[in-house]
PDB file of N, CA and C in Angstrom:
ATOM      1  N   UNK A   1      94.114  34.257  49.520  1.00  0.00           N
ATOM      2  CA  UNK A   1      94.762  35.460  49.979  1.00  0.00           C
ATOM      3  C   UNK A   1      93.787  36.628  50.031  1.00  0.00           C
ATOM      4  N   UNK A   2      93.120  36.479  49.356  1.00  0.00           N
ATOM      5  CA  UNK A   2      91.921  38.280  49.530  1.00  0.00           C
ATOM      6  C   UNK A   2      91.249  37.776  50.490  1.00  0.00           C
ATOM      7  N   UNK A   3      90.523  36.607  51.117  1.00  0.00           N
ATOM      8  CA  UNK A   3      89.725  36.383  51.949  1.00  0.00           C
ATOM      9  C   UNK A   3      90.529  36.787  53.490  1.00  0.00           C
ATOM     10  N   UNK A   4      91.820  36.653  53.189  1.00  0.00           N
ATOM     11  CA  UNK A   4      92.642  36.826  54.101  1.00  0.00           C
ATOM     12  C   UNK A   4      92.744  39.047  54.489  1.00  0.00           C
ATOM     13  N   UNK A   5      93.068  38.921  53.286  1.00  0.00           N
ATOM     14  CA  UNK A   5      92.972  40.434  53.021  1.00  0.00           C
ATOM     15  C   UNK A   5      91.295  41.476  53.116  1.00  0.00           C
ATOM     16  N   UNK A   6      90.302  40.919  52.867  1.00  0.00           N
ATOM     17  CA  UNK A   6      89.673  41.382  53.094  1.00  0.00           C
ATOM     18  C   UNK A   6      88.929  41.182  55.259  1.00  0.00           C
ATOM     19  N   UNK A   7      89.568  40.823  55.224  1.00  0.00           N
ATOM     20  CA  UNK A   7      89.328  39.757  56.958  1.00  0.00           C
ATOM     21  C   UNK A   7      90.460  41.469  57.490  1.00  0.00           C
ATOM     22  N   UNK A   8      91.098  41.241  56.896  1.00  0.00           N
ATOM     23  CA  UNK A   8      91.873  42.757  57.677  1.00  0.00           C
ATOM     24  C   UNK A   8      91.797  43.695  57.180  1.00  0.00           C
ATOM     25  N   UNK A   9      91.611  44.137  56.231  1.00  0.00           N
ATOM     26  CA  UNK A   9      90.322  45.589  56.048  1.00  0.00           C
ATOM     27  C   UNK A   9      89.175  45.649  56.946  1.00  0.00           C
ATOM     28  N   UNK A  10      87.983  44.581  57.098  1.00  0.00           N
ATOM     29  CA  UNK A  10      87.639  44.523  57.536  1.00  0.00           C
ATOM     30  C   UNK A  10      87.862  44.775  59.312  1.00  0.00           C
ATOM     31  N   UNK A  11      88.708  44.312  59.960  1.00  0.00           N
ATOM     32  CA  UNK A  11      89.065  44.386  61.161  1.00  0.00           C
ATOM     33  C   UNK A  11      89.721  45.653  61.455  1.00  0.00           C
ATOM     34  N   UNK A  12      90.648  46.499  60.399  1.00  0.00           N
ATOM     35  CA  UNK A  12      91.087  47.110  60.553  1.00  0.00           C
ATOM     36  C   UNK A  12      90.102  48.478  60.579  1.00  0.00           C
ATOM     37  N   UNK A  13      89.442  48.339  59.588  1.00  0.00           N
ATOM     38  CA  UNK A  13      87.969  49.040  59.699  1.00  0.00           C
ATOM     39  C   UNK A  13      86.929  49.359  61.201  1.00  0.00           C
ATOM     40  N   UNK A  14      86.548  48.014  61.863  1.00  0.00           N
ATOM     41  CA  UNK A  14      85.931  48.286  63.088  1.00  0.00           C
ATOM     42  C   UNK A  14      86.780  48.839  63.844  1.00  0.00           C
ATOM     43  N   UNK A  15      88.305  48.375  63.673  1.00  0.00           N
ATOM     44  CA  UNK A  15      89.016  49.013  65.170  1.00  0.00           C
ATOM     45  C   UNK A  15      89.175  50.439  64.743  1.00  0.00           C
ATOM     46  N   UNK A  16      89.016  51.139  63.508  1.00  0.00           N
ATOM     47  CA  UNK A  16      89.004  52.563  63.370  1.00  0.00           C
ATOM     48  C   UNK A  16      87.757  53.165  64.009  1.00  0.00           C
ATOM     49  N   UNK A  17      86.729  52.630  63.456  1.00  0.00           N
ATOM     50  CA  UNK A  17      85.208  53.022  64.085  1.00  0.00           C
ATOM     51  C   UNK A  17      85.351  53.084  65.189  1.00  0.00           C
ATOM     52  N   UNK A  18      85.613  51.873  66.159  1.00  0.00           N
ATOM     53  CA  UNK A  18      85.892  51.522  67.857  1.00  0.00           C
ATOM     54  C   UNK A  18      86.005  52.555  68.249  1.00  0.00           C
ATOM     55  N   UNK A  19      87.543  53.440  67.589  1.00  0.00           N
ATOM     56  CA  UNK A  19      87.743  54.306  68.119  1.00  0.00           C
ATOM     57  C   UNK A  19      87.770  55.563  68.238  1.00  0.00           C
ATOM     58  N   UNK A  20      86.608  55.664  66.813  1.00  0.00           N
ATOM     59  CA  UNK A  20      86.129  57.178  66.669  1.00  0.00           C
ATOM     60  C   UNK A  20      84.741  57.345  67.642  1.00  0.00           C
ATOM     61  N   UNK A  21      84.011  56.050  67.847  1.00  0.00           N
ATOM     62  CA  UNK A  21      83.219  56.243  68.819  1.00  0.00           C
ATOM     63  C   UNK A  21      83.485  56.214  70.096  1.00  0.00           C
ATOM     64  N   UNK A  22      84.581  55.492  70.992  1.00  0.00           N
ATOM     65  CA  UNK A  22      85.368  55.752  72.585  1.00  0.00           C
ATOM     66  C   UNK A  22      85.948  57.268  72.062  1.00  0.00           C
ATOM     67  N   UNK A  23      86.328  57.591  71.282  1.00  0.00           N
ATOM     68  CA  UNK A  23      86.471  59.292  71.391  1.00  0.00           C
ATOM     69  C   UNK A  23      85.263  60.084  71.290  1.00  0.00           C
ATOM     70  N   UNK A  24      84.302  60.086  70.339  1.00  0.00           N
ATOM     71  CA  UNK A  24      83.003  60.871  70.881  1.00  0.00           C
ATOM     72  C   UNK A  24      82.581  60.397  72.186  1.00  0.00           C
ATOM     73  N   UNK A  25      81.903  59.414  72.391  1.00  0.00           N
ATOM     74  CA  UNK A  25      81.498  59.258  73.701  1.00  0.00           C
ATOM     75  C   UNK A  25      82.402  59.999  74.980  1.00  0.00           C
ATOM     76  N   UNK A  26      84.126  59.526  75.364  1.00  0.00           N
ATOM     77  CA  UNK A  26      84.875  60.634  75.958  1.00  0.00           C
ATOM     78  C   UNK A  26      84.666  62.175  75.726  1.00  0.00           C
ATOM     79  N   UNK A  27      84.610  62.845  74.805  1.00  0.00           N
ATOM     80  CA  UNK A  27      84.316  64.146  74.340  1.00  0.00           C
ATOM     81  C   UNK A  27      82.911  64.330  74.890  1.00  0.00           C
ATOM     82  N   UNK A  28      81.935  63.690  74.797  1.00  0.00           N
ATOM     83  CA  UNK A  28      80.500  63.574  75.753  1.00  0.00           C
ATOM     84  C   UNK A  28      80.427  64.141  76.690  1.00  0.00           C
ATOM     85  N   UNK A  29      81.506  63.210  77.431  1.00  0.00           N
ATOM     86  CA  UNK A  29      81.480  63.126  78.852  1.00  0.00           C
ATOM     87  C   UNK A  29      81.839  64.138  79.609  1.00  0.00           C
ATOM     88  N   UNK A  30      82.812  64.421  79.128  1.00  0.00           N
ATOM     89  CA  UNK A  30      83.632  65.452  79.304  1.00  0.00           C
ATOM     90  C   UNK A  30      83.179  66.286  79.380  1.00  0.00           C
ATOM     91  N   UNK A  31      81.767  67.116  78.392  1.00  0.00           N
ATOM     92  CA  UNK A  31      81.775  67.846  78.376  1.00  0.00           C
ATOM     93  C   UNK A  31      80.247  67.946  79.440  1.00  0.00           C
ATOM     94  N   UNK A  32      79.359  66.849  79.813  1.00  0.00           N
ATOM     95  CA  UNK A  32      78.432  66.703  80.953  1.00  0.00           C
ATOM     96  C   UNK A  32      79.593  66.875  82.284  1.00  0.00           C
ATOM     97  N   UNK A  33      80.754  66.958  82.054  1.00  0.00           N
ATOM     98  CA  UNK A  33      81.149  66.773  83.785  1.00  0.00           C
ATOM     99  C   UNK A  33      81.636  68.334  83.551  1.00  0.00           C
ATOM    100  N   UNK A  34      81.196  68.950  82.789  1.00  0.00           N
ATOM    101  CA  UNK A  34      81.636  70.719  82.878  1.00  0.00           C
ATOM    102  C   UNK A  34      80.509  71.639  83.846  1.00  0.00           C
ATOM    103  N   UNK A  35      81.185  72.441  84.746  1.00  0.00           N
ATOM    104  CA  UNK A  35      80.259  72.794  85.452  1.00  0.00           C
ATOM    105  C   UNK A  35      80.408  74.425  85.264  1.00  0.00           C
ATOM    106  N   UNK A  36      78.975  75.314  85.198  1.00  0.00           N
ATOM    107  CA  UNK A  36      79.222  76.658  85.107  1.00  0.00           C
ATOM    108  C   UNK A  36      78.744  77.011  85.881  1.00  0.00           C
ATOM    109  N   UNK A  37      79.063  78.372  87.059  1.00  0.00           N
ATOM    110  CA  UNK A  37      78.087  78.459  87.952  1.00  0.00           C
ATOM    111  C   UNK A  37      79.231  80.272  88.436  1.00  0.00           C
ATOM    112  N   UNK A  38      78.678  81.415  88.689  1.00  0.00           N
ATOM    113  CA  UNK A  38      78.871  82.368  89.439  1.00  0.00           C
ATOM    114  C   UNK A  38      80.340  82.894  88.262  1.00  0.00           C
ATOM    115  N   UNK A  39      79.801  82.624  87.206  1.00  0.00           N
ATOM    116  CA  UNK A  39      81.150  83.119  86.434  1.00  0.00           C
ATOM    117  C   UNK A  39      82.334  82.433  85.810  1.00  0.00           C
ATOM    118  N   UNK A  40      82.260  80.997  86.682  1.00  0.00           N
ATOM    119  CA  UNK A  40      83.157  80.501  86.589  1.00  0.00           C
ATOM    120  C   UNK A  40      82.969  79.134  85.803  1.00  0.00           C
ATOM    121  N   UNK A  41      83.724  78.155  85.341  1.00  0.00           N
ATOM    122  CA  UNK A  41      83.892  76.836  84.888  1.00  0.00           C
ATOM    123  C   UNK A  41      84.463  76.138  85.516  1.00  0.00           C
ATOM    124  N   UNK A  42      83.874  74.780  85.616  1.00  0.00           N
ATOM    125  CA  UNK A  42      84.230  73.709  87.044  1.00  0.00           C
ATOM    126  C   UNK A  42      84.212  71.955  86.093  1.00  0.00           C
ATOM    127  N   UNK A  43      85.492  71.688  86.275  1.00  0.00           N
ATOM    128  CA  UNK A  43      85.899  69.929  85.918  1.00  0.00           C
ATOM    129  C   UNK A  43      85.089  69.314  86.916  1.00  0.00           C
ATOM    130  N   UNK A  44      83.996  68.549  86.733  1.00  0.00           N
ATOM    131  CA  UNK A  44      83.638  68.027  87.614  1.00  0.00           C
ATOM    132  C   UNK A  44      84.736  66.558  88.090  1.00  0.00           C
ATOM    133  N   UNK A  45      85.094  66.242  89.383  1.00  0.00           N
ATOM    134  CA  UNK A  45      86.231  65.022  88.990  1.00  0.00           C
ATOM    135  C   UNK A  45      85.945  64.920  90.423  1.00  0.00           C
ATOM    136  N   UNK A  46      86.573  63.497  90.678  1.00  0.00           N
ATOM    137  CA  UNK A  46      86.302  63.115  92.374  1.00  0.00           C
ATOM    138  C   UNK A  46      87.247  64.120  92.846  1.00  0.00           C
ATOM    139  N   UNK A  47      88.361  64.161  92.215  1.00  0.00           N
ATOM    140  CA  UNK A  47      88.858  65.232  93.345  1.00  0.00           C
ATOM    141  C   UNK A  47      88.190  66.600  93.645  1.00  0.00           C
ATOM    142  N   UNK A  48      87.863  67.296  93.078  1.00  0.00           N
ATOM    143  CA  UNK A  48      86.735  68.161  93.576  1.00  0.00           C
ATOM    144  C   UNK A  48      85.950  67.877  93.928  1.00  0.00           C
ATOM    145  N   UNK A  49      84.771  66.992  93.972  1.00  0.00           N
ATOM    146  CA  UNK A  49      83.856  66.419  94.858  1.00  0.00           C
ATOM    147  C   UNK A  49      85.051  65.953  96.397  1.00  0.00           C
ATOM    148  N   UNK A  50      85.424  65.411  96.694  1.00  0.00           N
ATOM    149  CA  UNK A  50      86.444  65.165  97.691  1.00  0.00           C
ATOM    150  C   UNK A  50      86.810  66.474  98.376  1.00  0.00           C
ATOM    151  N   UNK A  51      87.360  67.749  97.575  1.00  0.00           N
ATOM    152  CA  UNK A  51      87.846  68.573  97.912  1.00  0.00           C
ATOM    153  C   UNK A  51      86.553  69.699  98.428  1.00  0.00           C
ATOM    154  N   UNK A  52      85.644  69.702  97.822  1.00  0.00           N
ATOM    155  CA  UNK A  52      84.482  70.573  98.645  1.00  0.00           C
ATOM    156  C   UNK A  52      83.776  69.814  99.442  1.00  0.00           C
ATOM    157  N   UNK A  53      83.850  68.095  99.926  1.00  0.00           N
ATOM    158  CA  UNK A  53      83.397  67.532 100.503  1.00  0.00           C
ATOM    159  C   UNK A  53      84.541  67.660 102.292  1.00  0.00           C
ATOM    160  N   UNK A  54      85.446  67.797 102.040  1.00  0.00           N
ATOM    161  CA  UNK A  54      86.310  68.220 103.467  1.00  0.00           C
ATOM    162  C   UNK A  54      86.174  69.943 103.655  1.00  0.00           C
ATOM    163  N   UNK A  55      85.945  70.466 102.700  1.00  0.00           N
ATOM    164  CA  UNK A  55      85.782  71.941 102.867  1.00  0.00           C
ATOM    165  C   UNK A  55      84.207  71.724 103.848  1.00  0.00           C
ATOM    166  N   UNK A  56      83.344  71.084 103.705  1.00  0.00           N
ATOM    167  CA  UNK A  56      82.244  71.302 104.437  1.00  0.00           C
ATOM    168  C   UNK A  56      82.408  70.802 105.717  1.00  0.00           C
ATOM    169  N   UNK A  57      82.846  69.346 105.910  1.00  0.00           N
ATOM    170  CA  UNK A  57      83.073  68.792 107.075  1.00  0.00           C
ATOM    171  C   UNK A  57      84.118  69.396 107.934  1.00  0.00           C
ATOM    172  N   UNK A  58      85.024  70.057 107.696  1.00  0.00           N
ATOM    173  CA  UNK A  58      85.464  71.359 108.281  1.00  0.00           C
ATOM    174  C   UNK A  58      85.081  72.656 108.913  1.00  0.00           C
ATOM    175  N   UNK A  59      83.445  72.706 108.480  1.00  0.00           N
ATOM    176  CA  UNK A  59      82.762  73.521 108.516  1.00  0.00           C
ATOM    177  C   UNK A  59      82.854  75.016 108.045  1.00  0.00           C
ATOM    178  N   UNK A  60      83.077  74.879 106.497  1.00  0.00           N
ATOM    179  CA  UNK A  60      82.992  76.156 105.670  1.00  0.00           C
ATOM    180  C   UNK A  60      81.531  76.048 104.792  1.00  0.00           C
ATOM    181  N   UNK A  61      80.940  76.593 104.528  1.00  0.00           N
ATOM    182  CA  UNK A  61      79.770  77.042 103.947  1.00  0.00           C
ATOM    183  C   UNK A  61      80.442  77.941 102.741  1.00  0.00           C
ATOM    184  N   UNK A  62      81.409  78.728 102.448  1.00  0.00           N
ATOM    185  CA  UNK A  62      81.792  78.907 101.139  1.00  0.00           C
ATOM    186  C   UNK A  62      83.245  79.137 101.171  1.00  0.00           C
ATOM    187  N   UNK A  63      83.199  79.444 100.396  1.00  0.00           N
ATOM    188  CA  UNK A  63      85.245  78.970  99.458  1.00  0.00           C
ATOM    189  C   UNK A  63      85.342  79.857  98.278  1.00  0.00           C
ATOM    190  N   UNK A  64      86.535  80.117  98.026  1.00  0.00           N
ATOM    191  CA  UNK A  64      86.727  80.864  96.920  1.00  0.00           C
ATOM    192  C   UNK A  64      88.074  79.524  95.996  1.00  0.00           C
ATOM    193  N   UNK A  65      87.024  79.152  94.834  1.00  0.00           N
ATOM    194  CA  UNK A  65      87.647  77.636  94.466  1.00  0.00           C
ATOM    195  C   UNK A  65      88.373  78.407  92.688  1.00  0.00           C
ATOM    196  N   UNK A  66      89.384  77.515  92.583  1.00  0.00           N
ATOM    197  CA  UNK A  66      90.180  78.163  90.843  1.00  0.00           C
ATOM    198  C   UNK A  66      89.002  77.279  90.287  1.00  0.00           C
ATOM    199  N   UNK A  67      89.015  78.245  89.245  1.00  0.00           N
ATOM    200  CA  UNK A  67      87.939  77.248  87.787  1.00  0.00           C
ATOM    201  C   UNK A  67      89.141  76.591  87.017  1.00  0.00           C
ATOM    202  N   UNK A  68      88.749  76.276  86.030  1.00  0.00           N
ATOM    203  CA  UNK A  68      89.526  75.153  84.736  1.00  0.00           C
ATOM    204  C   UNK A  68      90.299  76.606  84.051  1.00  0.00           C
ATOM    205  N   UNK A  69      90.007  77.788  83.930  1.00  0.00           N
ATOM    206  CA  UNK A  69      90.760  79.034  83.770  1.00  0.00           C
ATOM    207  C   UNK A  69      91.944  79.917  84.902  1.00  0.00           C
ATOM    208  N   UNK A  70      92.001  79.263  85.947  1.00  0.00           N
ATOM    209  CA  UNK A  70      92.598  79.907  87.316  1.00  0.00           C
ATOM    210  C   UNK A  70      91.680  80.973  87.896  1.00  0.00           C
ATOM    211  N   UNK A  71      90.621  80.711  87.443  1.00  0.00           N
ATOM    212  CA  UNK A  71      89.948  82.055  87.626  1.00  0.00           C
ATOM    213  C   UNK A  71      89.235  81.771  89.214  1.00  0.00           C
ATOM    214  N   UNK A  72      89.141  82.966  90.474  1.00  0.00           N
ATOM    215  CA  UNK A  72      89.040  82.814  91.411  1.00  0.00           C
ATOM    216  C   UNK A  72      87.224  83.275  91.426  1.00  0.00           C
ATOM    217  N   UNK A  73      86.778  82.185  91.933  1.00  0.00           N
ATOM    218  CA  UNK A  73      85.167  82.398  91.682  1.00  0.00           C
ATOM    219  C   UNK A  73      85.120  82.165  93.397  1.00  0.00           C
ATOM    220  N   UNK A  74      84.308  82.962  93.629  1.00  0.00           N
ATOM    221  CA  UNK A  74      83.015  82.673  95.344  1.00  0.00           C
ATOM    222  C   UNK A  74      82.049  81.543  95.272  1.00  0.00           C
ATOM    223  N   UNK A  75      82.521  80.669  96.083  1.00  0.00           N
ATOM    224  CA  UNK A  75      81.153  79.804  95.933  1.00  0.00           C
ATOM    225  C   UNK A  75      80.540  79.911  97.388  1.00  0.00           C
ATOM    226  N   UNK A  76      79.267  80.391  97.533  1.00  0.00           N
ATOM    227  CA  UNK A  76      78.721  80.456  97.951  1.00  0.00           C
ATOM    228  C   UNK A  76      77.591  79.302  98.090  1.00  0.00           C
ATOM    229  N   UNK A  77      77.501  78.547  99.738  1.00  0.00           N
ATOM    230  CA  UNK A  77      76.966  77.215  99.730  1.00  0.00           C
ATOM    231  C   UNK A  77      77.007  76.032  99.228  1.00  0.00           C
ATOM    232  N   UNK A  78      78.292  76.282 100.078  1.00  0.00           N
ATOM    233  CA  UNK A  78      79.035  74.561  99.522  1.00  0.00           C
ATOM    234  C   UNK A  78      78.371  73.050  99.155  1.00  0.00           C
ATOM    235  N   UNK A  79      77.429  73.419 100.401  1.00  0.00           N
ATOM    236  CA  UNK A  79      76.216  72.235 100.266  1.00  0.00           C
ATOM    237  C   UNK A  79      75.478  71.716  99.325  1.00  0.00           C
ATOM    238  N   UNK A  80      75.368  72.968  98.272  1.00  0.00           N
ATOM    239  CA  UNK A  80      74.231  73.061  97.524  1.00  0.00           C
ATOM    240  C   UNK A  80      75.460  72.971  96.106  1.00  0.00           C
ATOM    241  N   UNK A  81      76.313  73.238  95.929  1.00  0.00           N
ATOM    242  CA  UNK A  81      77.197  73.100  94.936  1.00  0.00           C
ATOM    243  C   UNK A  81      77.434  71.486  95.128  1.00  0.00           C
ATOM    244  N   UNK A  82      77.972  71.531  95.965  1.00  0.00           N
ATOM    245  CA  UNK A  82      78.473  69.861  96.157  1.00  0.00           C
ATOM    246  C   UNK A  82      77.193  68.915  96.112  1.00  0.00           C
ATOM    247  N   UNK A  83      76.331  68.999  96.195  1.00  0.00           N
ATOM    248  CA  UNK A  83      74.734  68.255  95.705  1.00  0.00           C
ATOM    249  C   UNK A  83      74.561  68.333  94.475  1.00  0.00           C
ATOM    250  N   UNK A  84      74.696  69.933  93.890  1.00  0.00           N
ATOM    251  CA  UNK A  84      74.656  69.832  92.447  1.00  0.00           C
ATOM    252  C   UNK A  84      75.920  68.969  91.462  1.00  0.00           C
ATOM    253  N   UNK A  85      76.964  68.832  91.923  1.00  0.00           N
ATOM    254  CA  UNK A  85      78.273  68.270  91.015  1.00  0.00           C
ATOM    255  C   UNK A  85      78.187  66.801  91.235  1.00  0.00           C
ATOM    256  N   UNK A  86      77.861  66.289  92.367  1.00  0.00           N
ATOM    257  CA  UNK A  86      77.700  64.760  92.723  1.00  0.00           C
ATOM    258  C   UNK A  86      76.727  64.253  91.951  1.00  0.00           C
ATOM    259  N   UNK A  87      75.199  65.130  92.068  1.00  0.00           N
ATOM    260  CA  UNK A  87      74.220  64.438  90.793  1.00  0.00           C
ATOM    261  C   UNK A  87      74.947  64.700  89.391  1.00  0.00           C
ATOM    262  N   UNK A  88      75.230  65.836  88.736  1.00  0.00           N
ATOM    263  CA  UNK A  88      75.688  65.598  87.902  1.00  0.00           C
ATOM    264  C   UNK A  88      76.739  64.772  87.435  1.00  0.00           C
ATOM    265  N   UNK A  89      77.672  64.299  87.712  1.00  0.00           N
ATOM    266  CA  UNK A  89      79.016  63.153  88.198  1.00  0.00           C
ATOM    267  C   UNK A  89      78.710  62.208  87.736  1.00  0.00           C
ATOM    268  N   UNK A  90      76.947  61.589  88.795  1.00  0.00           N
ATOM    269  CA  UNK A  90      76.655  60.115  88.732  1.00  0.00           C
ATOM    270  C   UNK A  90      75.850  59.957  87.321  1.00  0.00           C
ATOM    271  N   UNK A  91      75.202  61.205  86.883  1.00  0.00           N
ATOM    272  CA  UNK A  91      74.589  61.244  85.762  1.00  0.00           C
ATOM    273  C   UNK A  91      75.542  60.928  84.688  1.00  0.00           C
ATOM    274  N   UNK A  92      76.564  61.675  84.638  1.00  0.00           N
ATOM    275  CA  UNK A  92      77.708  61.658  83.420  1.00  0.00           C
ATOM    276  C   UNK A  92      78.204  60.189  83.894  1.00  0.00           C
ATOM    277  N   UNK A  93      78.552  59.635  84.486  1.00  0.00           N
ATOM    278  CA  UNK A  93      79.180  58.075  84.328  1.00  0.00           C
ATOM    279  C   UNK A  93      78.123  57.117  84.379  1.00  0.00           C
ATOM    280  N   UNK A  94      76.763  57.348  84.997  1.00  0.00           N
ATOM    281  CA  UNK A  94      76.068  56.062  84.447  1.00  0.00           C
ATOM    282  C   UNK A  94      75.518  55.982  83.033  1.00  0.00           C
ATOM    283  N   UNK A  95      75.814  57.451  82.517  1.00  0.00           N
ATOM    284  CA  UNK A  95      75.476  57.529  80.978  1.00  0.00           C
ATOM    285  C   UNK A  95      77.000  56.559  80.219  1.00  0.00           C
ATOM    286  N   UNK A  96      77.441  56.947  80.538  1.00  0.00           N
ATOM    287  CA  UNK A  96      79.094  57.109  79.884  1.00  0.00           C
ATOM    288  C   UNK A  96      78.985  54.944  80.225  1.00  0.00           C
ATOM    289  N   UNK A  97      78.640  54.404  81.503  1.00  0.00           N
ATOM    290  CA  UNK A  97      79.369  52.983  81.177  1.00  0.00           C
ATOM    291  C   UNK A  97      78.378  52.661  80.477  1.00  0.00           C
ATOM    292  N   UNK A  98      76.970  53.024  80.144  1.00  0.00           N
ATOM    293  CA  UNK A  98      75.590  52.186  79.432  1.00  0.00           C
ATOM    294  C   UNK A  98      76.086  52.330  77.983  1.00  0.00           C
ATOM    295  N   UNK A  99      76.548  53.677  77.798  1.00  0.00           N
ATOM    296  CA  UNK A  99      77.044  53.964  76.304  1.00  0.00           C
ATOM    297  C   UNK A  99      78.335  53.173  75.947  1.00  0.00           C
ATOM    298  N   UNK A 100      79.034  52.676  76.887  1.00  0.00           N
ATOM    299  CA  UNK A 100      79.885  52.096  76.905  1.00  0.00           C
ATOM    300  C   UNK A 100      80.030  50.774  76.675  1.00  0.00           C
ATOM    301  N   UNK A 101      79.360  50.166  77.449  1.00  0.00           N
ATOM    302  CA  UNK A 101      78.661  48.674  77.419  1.00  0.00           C
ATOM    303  C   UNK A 101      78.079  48.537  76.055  1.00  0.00           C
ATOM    304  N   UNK A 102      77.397  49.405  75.638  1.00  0.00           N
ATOM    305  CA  UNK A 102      76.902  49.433  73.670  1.00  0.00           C
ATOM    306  C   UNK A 102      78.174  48.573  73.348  1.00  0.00           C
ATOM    307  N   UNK A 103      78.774  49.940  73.280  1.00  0.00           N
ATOM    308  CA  UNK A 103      80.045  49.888  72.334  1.00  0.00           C
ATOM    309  C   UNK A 103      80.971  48.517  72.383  1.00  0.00           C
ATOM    310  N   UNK A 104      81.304  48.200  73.483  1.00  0.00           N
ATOM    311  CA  UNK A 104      82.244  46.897  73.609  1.00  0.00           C
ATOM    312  C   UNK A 104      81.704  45.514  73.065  1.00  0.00           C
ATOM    313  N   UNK A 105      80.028  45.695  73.311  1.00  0.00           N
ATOM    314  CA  UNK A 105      79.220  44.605  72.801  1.00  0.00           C
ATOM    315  C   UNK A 105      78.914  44.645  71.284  1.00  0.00           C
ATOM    316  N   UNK A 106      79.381  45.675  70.443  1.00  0.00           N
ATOM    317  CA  UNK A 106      79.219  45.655  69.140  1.00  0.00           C
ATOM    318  C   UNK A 106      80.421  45.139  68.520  1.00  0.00           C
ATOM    319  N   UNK A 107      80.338  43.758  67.742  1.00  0.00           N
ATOM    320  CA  UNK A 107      81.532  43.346  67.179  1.00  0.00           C
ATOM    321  C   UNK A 107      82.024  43.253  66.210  1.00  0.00           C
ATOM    322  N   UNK A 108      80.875  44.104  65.399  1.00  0.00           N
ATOM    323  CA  UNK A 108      80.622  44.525  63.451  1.00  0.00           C
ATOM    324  C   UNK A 108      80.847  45.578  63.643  1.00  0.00           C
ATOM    325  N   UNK A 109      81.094  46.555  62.416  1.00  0.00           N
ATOM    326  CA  UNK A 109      80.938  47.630  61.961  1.00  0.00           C
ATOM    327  C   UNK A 109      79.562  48.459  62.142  1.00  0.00           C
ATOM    328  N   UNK A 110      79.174  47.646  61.133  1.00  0.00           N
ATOM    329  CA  UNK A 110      77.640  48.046  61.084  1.00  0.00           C
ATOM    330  C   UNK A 110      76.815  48.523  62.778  1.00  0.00           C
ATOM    331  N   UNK A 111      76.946  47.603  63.494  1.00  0.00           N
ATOM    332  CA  UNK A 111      76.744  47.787  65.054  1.00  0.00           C
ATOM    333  C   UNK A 111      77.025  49.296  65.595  1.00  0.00           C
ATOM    334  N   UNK A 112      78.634  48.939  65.561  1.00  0.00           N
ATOM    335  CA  UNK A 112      78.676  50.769  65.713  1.00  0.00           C
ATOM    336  C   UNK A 112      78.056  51.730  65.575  1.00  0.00           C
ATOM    337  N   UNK A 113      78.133  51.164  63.847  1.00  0.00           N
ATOM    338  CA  UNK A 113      77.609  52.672  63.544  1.00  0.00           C
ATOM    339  C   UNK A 113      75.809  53.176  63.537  1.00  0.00           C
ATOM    340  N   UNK A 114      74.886  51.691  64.087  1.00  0.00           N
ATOM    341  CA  UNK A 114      74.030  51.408  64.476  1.00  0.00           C
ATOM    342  C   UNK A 114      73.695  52.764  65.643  1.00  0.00           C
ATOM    343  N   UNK A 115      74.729  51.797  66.551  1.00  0.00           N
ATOM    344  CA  UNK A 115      74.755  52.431  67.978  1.00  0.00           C
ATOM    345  C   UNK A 115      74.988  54.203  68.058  1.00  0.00           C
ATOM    346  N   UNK A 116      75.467  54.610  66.834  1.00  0.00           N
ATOM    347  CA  UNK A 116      75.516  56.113  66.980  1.00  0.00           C
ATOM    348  C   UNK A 116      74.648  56.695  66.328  1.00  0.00           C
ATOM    349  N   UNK A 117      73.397  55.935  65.073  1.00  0.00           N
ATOM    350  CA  UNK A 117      72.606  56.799  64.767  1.00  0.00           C
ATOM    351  C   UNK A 117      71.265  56.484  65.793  1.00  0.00           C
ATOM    352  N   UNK A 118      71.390  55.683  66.863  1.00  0.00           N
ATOM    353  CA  UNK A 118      69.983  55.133  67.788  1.00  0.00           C
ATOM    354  C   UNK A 118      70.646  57.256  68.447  1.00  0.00           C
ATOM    355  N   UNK A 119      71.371  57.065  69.103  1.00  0.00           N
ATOM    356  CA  UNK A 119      71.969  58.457  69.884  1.00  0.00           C
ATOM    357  C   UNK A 119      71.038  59.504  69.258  1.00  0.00           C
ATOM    358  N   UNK A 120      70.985  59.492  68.113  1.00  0.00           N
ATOM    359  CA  UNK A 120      70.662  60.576  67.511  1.00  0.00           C
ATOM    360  C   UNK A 120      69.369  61.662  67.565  1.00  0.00           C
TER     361      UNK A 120
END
């Protein structure tokens, strides 16, 4: 019975870790897909990439877009915003599945918590 019992401490243990590290890593991310620019704060998310991507092919060069506050910011050169949020985007998710891929492949404890002091 303890071998039994310690088998689920144990398990119960990594799946706590699991998921204190898929919450830092999310909190990460989150906070690489934050964009500041002319005053304002910007979610980076496909739908905004999407949404200043028809604003151009429409042929607008700037927009007055809500931030993550409602706050009404000028963006000036859509082109050059929408270049900047797309690199940043691909940066934040090819970080986010490599860090990710860690994590799912660690099947100890120890691993985990491996994997968050390499970060460091």
């Amino acid at each position: 019975m303890t071998s039994k019992l310690t088998k689920a401490l144990e398990f119960a243990n990594y799946r706590l870790t699991l998921n204190v590290q898929h919450n830092a890593l999310r909190s990460k991310v989150q906070t690489l897909l934050s964009y500041s620019t002319n005053g304002g704060t910007f979610e980076i998310s496909q739908m905004l990439i999407s949404f200043i991507q028809t604003l151009i092919t429409q042929g607008h060069t700037k927009a007055v877009l809500l931030d993550v506050y409602n706050n009404p910011i000028e963006i000036i050169g859509l082109d050059d915003f929408l270049e900047e949020i797309l690199s940043r985007y691909f940066e934040a998710t090819n970080e986010y599945h490599a860090e990710y891929s860690k994590i799912k492949k660690s099947r100890k404890v120890h691993k985990l918590i491996d994997l968050n002091e390499e970060g460091k």
